[in-house]
C-alpha atoms as a PDB file:
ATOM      1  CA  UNK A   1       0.000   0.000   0.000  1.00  0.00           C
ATOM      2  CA  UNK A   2       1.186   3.739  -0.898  1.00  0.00           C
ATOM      3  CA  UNK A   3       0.442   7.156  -0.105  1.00  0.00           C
ATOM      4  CA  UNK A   4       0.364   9.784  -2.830  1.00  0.00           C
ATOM      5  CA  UNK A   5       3.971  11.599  -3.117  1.00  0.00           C
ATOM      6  CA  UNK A   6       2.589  14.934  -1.437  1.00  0.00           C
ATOM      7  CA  UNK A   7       1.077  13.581   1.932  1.00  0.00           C
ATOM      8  CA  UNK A   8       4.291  10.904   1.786  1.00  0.00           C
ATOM      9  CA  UNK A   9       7.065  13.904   1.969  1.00  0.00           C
ATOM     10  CA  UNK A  10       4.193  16.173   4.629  1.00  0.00           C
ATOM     11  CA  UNK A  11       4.902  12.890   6.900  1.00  0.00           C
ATOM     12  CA  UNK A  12       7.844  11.835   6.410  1.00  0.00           C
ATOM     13  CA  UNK A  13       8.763  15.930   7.212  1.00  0.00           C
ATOM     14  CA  UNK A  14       6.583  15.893  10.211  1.00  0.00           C
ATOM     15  CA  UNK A  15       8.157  12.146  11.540  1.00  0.00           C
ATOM     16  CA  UNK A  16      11.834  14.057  11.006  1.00  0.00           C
ATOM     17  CA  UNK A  17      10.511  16.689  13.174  1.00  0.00           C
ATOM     18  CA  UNK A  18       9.711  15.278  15.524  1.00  0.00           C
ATOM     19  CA  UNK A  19      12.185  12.909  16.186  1.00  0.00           C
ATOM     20  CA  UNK A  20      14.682  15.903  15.665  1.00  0.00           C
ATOM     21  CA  UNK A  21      13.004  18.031  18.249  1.00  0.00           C
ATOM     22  CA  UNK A  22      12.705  14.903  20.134  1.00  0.00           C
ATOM     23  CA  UNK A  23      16.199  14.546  20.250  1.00  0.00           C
ATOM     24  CA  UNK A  24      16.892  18.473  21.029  1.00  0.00           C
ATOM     25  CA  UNK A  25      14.752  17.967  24.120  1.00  0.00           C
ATOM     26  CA  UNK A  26      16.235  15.530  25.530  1.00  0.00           C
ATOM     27  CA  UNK A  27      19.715  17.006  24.980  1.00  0.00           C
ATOM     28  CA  UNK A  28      18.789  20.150  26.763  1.00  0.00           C
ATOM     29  CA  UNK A  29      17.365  17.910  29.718  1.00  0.00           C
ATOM     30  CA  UNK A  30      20.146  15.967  29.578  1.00  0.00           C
ATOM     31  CA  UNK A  31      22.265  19.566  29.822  1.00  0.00           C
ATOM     32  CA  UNK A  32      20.266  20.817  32.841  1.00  0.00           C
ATOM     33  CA  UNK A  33      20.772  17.168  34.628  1.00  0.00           C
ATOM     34  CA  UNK A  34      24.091  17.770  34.308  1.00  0.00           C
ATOM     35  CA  UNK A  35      23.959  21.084  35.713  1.00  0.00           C
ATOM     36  CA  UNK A  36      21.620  20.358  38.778  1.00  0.00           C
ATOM     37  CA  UNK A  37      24.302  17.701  39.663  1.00  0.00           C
ATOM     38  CA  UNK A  38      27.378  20.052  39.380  1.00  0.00           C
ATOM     39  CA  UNK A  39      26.428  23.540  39.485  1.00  0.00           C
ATOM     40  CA  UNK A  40      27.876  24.922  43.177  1.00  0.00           C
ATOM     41  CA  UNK A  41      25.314  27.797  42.455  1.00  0.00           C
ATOM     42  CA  UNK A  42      22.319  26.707  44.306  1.00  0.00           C
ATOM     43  CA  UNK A  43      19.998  28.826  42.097  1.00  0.00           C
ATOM     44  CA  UNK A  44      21.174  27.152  38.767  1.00  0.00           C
ATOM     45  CA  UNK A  45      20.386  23.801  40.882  1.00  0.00           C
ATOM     46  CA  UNK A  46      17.035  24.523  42.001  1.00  0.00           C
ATOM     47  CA  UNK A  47      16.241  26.658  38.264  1.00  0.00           C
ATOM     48  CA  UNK A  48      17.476  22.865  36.514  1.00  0.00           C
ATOM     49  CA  UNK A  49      15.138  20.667  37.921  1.00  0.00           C
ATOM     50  CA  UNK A  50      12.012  23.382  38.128  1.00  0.00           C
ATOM     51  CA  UNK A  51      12.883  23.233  34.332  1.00  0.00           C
ATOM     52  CA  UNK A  52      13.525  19.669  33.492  1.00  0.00           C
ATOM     53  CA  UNK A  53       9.797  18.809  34.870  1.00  0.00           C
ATOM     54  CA  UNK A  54       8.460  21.491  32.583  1.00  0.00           C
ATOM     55  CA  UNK A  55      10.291  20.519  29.528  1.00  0.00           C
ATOM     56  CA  UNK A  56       9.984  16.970  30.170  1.00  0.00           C
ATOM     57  CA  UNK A  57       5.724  17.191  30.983  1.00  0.00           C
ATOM     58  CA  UNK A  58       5.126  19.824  28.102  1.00  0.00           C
ATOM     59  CA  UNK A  59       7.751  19.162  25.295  1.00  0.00           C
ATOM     60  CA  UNK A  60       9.831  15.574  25.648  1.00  0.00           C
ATOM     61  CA  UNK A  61       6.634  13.256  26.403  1.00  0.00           C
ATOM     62  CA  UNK A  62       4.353  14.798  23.493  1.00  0.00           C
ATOM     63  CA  UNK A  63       7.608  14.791  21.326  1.00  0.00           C
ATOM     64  CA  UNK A  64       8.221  11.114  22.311  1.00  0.00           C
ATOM     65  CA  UNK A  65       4.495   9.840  21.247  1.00  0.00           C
ATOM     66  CA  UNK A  66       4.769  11.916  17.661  1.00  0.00           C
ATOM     67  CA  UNK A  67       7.408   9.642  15.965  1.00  0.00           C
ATOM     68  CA  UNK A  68       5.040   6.615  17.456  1.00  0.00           C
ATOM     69  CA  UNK A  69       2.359   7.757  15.437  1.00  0.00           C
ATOM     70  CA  UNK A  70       4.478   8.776  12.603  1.00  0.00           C
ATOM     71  CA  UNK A  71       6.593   6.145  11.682  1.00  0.00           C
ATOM     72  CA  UNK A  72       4.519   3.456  11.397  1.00  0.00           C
ATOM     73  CA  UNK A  73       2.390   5.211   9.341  1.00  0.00           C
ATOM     74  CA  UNK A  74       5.090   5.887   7.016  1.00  0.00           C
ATOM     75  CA  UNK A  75       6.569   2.860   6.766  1.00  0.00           C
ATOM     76  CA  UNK A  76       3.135   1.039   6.329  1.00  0.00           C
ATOM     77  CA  UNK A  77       1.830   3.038   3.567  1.00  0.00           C
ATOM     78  CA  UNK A  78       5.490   2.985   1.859  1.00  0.00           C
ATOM     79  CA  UNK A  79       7.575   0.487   0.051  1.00  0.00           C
ATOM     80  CA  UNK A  80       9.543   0.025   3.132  1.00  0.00           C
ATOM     81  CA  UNK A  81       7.014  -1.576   5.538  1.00  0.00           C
ATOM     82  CA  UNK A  82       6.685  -1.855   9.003  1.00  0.00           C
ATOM     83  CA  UNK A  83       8.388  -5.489   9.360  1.00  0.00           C
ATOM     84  CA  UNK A  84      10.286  -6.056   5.928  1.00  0.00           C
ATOM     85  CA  UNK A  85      13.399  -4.211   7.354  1.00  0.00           C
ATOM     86  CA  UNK A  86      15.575  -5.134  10.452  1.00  0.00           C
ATOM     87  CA  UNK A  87      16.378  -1.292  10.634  1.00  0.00           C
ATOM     88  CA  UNK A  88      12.784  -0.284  10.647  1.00  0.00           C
ATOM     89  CA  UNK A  89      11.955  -2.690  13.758  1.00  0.00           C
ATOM     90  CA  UNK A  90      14.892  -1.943  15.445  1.00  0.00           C
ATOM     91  CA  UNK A  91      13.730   2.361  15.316  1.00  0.00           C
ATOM     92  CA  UNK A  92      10.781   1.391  16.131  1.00  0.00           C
ATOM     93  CA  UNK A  93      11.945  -0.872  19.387  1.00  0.00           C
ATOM     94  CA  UNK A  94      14.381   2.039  20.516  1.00  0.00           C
ATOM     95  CA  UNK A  95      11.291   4.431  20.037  1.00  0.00           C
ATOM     96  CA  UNK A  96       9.351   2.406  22.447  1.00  0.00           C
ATOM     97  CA  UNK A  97      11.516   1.515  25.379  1.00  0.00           C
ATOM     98  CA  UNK A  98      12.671   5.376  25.192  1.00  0.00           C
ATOM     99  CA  UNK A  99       9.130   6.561  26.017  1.00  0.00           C
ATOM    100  CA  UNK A 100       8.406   3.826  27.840  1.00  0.00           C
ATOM    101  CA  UNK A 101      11.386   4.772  29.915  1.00  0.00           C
ATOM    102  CA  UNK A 102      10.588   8.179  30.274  1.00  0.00           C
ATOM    103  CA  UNK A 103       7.374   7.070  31.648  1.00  0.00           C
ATOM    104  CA  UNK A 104       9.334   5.329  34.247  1.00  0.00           C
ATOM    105  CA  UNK A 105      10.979   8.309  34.883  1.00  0.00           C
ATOM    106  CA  UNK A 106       8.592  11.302  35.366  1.00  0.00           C
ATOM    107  CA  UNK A 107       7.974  10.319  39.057  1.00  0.00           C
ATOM    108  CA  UNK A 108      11.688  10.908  39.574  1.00  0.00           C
ATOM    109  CA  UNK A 109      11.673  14.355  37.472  1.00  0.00           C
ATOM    110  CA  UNK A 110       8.562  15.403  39.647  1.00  0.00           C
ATOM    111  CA  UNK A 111       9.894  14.530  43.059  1.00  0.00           C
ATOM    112  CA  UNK A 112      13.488  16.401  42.164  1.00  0.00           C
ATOM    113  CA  UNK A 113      11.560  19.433  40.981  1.00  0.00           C
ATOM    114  CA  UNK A 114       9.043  19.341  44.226  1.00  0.00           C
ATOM    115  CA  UNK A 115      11.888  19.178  46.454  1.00  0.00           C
ATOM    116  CA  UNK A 116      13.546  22.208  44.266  1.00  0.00           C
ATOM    117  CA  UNK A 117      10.550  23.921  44.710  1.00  0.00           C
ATOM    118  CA  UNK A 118      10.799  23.883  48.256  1.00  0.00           C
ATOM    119  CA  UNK A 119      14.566  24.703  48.338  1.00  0.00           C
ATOM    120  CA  UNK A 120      14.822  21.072  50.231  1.00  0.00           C
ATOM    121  CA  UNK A 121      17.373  18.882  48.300  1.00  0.00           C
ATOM    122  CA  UNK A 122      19.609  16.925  50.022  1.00  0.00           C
ATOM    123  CA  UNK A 123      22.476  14.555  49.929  1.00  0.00           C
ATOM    124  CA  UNK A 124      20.099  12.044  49.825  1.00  0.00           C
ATOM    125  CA  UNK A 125      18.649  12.916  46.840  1.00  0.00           C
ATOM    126  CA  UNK A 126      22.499  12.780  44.785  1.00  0.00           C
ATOM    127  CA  UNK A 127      21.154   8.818  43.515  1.00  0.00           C
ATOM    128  CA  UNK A 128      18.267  10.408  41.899  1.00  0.00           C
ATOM    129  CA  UNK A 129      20.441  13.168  40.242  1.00  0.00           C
ATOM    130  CA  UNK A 130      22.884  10.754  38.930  1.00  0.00           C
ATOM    131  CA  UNK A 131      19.981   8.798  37.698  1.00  0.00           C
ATOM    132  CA  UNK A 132      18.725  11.384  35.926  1.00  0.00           C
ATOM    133  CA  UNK A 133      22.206  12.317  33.782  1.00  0.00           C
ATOM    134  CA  UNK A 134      22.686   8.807  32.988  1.00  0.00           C
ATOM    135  CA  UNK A 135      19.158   8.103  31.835  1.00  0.00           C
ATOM    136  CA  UNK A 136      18.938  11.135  29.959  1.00  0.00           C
ATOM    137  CA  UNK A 137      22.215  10.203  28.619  1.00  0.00           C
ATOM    138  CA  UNK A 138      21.297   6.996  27.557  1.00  0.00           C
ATOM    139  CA  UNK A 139      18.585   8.643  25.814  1.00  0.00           C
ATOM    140  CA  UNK A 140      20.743  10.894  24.172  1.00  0.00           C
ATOM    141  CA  UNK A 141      22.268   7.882  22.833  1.00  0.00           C
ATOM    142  CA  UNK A 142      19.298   6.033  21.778  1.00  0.00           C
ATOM    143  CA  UNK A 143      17.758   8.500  19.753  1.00  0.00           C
ATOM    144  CA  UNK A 144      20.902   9.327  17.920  1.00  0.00           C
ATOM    145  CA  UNK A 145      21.857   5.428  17.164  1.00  0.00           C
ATOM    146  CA  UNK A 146      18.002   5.855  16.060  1.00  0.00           C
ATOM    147  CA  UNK A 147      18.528   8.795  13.951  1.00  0.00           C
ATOM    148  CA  UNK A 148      21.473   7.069  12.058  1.00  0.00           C
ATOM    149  CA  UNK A 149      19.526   3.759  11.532  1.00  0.00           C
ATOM    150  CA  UNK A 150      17.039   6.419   9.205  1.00  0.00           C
ATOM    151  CA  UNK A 151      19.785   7.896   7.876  1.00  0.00           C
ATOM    152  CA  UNK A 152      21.951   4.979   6.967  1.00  0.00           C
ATOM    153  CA  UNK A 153      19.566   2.464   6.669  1.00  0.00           C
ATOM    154  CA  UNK A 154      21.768  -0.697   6.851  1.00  0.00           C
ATOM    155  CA  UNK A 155      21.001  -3.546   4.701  1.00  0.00           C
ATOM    156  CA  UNK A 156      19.397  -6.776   6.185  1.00  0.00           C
ATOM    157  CA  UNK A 157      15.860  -7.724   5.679  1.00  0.00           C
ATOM    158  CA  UNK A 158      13.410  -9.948   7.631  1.00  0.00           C
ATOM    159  CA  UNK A 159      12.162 -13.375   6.541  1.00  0.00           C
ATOM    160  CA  UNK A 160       8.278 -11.765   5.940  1.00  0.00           C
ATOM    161  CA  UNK A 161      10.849  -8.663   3.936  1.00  0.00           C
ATOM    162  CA  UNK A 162      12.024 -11.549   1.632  1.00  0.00           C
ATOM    163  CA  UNK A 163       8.949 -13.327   1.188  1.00  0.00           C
ATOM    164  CA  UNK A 164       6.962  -9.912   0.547  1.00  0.00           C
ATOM    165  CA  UNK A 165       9.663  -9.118  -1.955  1.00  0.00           C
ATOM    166  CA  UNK A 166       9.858 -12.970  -3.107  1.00  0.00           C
ATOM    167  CA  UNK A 167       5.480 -12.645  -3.974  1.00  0.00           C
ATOM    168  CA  UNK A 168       6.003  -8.839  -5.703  1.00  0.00           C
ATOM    169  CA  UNK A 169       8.656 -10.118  -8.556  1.00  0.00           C
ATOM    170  CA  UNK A 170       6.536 -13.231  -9.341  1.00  0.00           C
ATOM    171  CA  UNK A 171       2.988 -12.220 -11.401  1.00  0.00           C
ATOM    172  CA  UNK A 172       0.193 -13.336  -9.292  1.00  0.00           C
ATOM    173  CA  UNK A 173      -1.419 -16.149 -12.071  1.00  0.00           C
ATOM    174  CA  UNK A 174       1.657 -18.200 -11.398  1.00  0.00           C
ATOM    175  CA  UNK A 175       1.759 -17.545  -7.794  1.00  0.00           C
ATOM    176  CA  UNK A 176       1.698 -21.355  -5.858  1.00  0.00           C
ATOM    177  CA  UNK A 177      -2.013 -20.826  -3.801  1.00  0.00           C
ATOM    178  CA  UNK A 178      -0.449 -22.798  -1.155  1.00  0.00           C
ATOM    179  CA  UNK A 179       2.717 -20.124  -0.428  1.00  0.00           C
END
């Protein structure tokens, strides 16, 4: 199944949006991690996580949903498919544990910003910091290894691939029904 060319490039924009902006989010999150953990200015600290629970609630979780809705869609209604490509499934995987992660996460994000609030963080609250660079690091790293699957798109495709492929070069009125 195809989409006309015109609606095919407005997605395929949108899903590179998204996943770009999706990417820039996290970055700057993973930025102001960094500096809630190591800033000696308490203000930058407390400023940090106030911020990281806005940008993650209002910009990284909508941004994280988008490319879910997006991709599939084009790689259903284009020649690549949704399953014929290891590449395609393996996006798709990273783009799903990532939000799925972040879901995890948001707890964390709100309780470090509530204590901010408050002016109330403590030593105690150093395991949750560090958990927060690393995750958002690791995120960081997803999305980019993500990013360069689209770009590069390395060969390899899936048995279904092949056999989809296999049933499009041969004309369907010699097709073998039981295939």
């Amino acid at each position: 199944m195809t989409m006309a060319r015109g609606l095919r490039k407005f997605v395929l924009a949108a899903h590179i949006t998204f996943a770009v902006s999706w990417l820039g989010a996290v970055a700057s999150f993973f930025a102001l991690a960094i500096a809630g953990m190591t800033s000696p200015d308490v203000q930058i600290i407390l400023s940090a996580y106030l911020s990281m629970d806005f940008i993650t609630r209002f910009v990284v979780v909508p941004l994280s949903f988008a490319p879910l809705i997006t991709g599939p869609i084009l790689s259903l209604w284009t020649p690549w498919g949704l399953f014929r490509h290891y590449w395609i499934i393996a996006k798709l995987i990273i783009t799903i544990l990532s939000t799925l992660i972040l879901l995890i996460h948001i707890q964390s994000i709100s309780y470090l910003s509530a204590q901010a609030a408050r002016g109330a963080l403590t030593n105690a609250d150093y395991a949750i910091q560090v958990q927060m660079v690393v995750a958002s690091g690791a995120a960081l790293v997803a999305l980019l290894i993500a990013t360069a699957l689209g770009v590069y798109k390395p060969k390899g495709m899936t048995p279904y691939g092949w056999r989809k492929q296999y049933e499009e070069r041969i004309p369907p009125e010699t097709r073998d029904p039981a295939i």
